[in-house]
C-alpha atoms as a PDB file:
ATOM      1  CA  UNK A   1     -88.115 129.668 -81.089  1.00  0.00           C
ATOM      2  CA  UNK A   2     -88.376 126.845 -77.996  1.00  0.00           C
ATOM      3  CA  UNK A   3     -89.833 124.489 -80.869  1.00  0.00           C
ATOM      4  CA  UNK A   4     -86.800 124.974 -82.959  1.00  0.00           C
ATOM      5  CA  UNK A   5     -84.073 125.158 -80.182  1.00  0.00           C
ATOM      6  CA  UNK A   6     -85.456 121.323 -78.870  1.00  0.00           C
ATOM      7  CA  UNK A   7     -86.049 120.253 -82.935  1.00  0.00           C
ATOM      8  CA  UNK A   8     -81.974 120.958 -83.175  1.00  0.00           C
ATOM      9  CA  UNK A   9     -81.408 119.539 -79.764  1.00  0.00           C
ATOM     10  CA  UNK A  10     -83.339 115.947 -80.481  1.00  0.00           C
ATOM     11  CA  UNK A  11     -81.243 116.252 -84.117  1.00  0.00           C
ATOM     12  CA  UNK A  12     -77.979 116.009 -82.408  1.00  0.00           C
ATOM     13  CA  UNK A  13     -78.766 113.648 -80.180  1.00  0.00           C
ATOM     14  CA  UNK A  14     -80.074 111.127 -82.472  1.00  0.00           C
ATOM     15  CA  UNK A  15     -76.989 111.585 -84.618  1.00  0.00           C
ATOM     16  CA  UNK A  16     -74.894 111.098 -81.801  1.00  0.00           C
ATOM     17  CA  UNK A  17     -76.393 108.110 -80.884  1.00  0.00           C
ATOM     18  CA  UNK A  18     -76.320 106.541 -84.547  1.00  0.00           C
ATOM     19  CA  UNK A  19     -72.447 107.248 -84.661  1.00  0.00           C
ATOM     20  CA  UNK A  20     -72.174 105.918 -81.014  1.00  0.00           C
ATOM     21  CA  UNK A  21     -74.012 102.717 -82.303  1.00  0.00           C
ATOM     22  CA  UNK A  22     -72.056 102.969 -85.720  1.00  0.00           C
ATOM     23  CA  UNK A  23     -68.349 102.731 -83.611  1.00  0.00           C
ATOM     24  CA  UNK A  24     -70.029 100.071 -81.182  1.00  0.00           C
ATOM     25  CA  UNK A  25     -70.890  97.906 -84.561  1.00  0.00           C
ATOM     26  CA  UNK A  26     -66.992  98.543 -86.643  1.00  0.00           C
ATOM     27  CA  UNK A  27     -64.695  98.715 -83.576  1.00  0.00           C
ATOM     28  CA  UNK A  28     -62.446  95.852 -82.678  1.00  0.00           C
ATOM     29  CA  UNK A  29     -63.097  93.337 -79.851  1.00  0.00           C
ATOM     30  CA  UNK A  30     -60.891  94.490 -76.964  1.00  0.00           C
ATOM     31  CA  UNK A  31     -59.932  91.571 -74.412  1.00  0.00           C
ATOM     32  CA  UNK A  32     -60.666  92.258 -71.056  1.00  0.00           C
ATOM     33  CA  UNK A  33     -59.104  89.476 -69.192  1.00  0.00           C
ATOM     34  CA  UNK A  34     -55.697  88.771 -68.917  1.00  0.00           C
ATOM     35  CA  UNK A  35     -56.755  84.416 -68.522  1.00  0.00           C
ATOM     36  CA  UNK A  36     -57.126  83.858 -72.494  1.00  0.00           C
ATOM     37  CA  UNK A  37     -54.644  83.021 -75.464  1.00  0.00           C
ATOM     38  CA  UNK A  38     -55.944  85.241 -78.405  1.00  0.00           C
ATOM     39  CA  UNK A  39     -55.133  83.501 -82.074  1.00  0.00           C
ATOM     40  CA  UNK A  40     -55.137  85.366 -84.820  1.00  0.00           C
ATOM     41  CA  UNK A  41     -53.964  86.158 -88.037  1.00  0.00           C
ATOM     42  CA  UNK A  42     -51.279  88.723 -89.333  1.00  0.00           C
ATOM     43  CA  UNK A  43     -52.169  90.376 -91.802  1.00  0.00           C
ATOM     44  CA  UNK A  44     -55.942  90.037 -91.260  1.00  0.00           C
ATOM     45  CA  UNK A  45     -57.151  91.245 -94.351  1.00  0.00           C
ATOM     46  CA  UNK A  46     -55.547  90.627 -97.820  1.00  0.00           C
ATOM     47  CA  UNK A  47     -56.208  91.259-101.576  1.00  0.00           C
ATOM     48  CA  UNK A  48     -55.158  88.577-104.020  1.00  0.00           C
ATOM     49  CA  UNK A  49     -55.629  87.722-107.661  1.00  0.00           C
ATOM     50  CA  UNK A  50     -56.342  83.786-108.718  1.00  0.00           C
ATOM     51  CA  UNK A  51     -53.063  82.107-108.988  1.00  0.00           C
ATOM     52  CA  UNK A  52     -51.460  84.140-106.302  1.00  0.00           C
ATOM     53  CA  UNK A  53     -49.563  82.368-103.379  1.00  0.00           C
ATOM     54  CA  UNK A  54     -51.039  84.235-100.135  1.00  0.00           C
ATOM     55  CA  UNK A  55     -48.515  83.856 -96.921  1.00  0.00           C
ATOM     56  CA  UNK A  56     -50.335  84.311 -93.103  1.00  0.00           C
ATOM     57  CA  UNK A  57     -48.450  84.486 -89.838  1.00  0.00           C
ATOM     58  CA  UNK A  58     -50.899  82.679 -87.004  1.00  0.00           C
ATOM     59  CA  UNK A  59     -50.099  84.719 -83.825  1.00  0.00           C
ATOM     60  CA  UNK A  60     -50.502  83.323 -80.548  1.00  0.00           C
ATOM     61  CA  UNK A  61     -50.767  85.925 -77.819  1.00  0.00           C
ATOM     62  CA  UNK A  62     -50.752  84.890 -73.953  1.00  0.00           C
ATOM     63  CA  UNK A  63     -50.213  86.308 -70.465  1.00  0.00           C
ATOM     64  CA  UNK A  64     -50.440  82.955 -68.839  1.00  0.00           C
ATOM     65  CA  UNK A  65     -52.883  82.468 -65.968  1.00  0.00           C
ATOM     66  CA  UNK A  66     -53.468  84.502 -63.062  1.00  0.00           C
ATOM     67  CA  UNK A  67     -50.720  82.639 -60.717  1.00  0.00           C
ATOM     68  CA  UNK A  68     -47.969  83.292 -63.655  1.00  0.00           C
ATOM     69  CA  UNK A  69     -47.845  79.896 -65.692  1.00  0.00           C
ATOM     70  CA  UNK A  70     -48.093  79.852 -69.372  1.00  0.00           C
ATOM     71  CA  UNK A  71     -48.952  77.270 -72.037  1.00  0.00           C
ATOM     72  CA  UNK A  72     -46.973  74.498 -73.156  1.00  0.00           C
ATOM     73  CA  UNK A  73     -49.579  72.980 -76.041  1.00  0.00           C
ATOM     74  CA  UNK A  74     -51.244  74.782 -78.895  1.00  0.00           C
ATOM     75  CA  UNK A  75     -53.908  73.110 -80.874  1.00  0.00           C
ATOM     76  CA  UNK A  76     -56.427  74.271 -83.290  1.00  0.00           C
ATOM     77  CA  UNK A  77     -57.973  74.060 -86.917  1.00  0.00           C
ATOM     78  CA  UNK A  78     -57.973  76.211 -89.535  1.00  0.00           C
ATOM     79  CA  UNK A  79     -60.996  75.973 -91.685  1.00  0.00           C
ATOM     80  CA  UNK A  80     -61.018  76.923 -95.582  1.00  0.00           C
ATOM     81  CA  UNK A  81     -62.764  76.739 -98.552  1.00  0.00           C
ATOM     82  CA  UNK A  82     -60.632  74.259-100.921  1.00  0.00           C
ATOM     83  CA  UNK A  83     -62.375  75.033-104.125  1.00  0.00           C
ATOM     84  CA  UNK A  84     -60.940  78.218-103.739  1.00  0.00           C
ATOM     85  CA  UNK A  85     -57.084  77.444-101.744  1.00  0.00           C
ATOM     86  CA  UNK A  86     -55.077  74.863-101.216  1.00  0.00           C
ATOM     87  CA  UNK A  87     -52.563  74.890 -98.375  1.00  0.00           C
ATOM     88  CA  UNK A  88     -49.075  74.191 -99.467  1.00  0.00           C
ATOM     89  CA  UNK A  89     -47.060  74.897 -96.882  1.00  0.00           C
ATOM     90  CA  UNK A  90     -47.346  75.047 -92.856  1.00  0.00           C
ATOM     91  CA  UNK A  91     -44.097  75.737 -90.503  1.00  0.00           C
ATOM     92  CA  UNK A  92     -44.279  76.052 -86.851  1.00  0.00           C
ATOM     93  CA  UNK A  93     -43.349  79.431 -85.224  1.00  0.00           C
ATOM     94  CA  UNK A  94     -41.337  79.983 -82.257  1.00  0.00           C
ATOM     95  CA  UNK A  95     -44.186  81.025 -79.519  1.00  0.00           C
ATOM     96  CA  UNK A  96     -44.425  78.109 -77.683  1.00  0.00           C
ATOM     97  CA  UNK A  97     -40.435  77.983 -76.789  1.00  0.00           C
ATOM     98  CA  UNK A  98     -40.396  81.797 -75.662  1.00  0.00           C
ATOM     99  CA  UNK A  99     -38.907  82.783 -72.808  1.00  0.00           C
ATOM    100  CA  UNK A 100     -36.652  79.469 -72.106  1.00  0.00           C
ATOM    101  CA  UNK A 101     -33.614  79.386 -74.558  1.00  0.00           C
ATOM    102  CA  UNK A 102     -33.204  75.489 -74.261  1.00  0.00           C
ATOM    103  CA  UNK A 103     -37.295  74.969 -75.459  1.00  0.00           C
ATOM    104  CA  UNK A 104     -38.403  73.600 -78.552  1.00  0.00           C
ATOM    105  CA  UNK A 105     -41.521  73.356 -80.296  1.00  0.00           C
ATOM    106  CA  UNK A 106     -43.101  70.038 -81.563  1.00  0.00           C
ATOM    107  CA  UNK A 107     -45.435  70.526 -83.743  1.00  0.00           C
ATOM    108  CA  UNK A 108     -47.462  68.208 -86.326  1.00  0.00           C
ATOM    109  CA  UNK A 109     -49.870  69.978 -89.204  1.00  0.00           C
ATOM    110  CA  UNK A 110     -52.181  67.513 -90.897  1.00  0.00           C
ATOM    111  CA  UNK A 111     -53.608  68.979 -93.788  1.00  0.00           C
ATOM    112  CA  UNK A 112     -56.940  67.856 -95.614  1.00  0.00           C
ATOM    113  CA  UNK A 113     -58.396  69.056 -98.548  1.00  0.00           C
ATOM    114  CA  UNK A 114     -61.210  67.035 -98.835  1.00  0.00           C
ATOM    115  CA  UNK A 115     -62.451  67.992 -95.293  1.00  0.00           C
ATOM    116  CA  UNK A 116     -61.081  71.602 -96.032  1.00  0.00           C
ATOM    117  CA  UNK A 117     -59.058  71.832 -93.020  1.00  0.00           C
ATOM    118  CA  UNK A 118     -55.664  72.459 -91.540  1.00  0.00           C
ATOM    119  CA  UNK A 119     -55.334  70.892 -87.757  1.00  0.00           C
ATOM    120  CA  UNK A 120     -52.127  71.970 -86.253  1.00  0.00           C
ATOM    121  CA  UNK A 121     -50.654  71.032 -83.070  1.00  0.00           C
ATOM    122  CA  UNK A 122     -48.179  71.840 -81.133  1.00  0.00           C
ATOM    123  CA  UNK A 123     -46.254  71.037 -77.687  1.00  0.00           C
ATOM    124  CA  UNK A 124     -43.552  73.001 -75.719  1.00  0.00           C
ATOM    125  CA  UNK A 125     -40.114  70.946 -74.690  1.00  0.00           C
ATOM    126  CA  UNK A 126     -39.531  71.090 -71.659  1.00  0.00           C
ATOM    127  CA  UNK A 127     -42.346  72.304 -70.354  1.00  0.00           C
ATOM    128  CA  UNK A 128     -41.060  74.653 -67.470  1.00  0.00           C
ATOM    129  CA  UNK A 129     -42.938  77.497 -66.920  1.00  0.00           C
ATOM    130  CA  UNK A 130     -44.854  77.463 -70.201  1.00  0.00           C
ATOM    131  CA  UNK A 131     -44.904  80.112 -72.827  1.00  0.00           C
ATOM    132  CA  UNK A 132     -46.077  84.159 -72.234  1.00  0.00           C
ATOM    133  CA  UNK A 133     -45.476  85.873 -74.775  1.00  0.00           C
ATOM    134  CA  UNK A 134     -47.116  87.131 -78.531  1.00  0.00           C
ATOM    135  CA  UNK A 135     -45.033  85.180 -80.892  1.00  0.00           C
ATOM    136  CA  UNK A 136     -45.886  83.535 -83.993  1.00  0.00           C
ATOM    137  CA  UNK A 137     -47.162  80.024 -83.791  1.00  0.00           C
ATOM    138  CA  UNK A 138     -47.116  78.969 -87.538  1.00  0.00           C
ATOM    139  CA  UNK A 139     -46.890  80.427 -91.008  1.00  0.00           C
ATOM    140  CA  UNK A 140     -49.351  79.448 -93.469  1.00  0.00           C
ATOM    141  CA  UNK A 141     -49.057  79.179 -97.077  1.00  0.00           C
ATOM    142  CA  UNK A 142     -52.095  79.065 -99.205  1.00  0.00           C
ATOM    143  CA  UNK A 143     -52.366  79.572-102.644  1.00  0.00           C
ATOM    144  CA  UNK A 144     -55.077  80.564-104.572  1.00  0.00           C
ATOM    145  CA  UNK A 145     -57.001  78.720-107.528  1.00  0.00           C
ATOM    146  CA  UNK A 146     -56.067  79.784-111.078  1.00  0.00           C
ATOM    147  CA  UNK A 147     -59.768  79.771-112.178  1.00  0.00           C
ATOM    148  CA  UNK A 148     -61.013  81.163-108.766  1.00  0.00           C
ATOM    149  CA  UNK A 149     -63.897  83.961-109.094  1.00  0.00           C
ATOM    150  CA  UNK A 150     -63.785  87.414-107.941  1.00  0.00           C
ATOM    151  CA  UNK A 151     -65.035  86.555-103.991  1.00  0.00           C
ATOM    152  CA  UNK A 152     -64.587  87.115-100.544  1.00  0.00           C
ATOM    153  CA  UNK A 153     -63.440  84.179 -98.654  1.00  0.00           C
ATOM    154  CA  UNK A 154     -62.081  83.216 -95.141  1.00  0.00           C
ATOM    155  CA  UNK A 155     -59.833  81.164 -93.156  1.00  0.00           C
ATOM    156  CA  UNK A 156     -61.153  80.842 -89.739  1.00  0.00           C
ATOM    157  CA  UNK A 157     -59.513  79.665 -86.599  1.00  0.00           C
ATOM    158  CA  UNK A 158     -61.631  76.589 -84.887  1.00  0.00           C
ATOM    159  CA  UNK A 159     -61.374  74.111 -82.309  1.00  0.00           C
ATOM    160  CA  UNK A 160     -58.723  76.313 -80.348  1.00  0.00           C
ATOM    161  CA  UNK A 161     -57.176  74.505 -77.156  1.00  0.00           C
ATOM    162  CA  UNK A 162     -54.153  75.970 -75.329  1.00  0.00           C
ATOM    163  CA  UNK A 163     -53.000  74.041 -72.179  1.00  0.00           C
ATOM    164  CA  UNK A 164     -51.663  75.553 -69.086  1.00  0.00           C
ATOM    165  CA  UNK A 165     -48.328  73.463 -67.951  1.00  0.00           C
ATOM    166  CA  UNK A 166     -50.506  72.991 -64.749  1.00  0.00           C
ATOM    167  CA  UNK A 167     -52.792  71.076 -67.162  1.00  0.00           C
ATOM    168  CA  UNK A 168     -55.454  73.292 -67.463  1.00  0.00           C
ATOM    169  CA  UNK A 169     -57.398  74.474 -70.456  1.00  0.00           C
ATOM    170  CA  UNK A 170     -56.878  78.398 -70.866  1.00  0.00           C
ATOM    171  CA  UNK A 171     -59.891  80.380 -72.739  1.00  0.00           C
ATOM    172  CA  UNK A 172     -59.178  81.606 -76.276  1.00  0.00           C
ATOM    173  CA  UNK A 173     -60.343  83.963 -78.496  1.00  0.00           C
ATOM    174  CA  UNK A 174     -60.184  83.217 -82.315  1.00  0.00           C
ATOM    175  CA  UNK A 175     -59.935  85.756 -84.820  1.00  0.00           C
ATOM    176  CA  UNK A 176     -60.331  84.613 -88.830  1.00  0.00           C
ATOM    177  CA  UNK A 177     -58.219  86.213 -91.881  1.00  0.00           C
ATOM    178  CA  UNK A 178     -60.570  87.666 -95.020  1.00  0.00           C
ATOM    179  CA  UNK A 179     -59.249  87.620 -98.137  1.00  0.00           C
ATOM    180  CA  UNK A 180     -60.702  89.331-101.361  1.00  0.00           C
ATOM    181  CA  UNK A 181     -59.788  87.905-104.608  1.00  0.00           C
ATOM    182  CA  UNK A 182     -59.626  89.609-108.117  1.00  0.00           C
ATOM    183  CA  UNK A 183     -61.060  86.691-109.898  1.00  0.00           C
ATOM    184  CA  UNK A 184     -60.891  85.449-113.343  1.00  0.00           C
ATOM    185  CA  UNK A 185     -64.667  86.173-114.350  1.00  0.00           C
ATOM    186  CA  UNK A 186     -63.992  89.544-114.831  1.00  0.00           C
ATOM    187  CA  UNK A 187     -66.715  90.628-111.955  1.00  0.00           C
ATOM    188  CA  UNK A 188     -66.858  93.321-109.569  1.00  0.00           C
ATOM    189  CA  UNK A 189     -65.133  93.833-107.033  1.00  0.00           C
ATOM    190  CA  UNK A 190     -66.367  92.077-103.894  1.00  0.00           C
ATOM    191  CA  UNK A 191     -68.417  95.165-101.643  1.00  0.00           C
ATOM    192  CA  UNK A 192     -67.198  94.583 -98.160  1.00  0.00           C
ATOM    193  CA  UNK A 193     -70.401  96.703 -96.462  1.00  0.00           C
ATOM    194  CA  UNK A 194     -71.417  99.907 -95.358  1.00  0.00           C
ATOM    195  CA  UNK A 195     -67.477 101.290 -94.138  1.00  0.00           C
ATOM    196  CA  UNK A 196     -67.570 103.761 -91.639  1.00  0.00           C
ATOM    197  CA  UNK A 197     -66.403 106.965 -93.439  1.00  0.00           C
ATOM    198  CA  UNK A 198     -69.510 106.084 -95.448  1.00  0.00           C
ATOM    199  CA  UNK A 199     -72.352 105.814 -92.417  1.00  0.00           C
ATOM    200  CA  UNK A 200     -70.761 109.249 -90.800  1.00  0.00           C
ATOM    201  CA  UNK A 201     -71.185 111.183 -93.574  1.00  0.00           C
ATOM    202  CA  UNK A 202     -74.807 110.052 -94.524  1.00  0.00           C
ATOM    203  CA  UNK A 203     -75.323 111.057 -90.302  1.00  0.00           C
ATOM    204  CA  UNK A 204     -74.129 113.902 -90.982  1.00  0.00           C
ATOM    205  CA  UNK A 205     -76.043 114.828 -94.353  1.00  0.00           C
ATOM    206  CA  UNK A 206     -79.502 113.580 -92.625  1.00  0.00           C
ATOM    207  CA  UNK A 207     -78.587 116.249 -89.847  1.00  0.00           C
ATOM    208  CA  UNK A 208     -77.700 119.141 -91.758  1.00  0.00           C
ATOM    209  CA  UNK A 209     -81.042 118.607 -93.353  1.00  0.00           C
ATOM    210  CA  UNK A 210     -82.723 118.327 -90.334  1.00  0.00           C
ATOM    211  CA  UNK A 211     -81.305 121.360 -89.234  1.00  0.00           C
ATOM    212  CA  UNK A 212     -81.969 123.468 -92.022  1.00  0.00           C
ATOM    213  CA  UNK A 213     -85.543 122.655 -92.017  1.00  0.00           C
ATOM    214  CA  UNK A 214     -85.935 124.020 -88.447  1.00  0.00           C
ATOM    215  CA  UNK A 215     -84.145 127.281 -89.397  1.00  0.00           C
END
């Protein structure tokens, strides 16, 4: 009866520490410190067919530094696969000029398809106290290739610099958009991984075994 009471025991514990590990491996990154601009993209995940026009909102999120100044330039790369997009359209957002009525963004957005690449940047006029805020930064306009295959591609945030007004770099953190396309080559659907729902339930089907065995 001890051997199967500690059997059951070891059971649950090993399926609690698979789902523990499971949550560690599919939850999202949580910022700890206030001293970073996060980039990212809304939405972050997206289903298109080939020929579709796919529209992303880059959001830039800051708190400003720890003495209460925020950023007045934005710069940073968006990288892409151009066999499978091209960009068509890029218009700044407002975040830079929050919080100061009489502010304006400048922005420039070079785009290159040979390189595959999208470097934006931007500046905040005047300066004052910088930006703090999470505002978009620019709207991007991709559309997708009328012969492109059933895939899963991404656009992924690079070279990220935001400045502090007191002319200091602030960290960033750089999240990428995925986007699954319904091709024209009549394949499967792209299989994003093992999804959550999917490693719980085989847990819990290895443990209910388990547990019937030491019955």
């Amino acid at each position: 009866m001890m051997g199967a009471r500690r059997g059951r025991l070891s059971a649950v514990l090993v399926a609690v520490v698979i789902c523990a590990c499971t949550l560690g491996a599919v939850a999202p990154v949580v910022d700890g410190a206030d001293n970073a601009t996060t980039l990212y993209f809304e939405p972050s995940k997206v289903d298109a067919d080939a020929g579709e026009t796919v529209t992303f909102e880059l959001v830039a999120s800051s708190h400003g530094d720890y003495v209460g100044d925020g950023i007045d330039e934005l710069s940073l790369t968006l990288a892409y696969d151009s066999d499978v997009f091209t960009v068509t359209d890029v218009e700044h957002g407002p975040m830079l000029a929050a919080g100061d009525s009489d502010a304006e963004v400048d922005g420039t957005a070079e785009i290159d398809d040979a390189a595959s690449t999208v470097t934006i940047e931007q500046a905040r006029t005047p300066s004052g106290n910088g930006a703090k805020a999470t505002e978009t930064a620019a709207t991007i306009t991709l559309e997708v290739a009328e012969d492109a295959p059933s895939t899963t591609e991404t656009v992924e945030i690079t070279d990220a610099t935001a400045m502090l007004v007191s002319d200091y770099p602030q960290a960033s953190v750089e999240r990428g958009a995925t986007i699954t396309i319904d091709g024209t080559d009549g394949g499967d659907d792209p299989v994003s991984g093992f999804t959550l729902p999917a490693a719980l339930f085989a847990v819990g089907a290895v443990l209910l075994v388990a547990v019937r065995r030491w019955d």
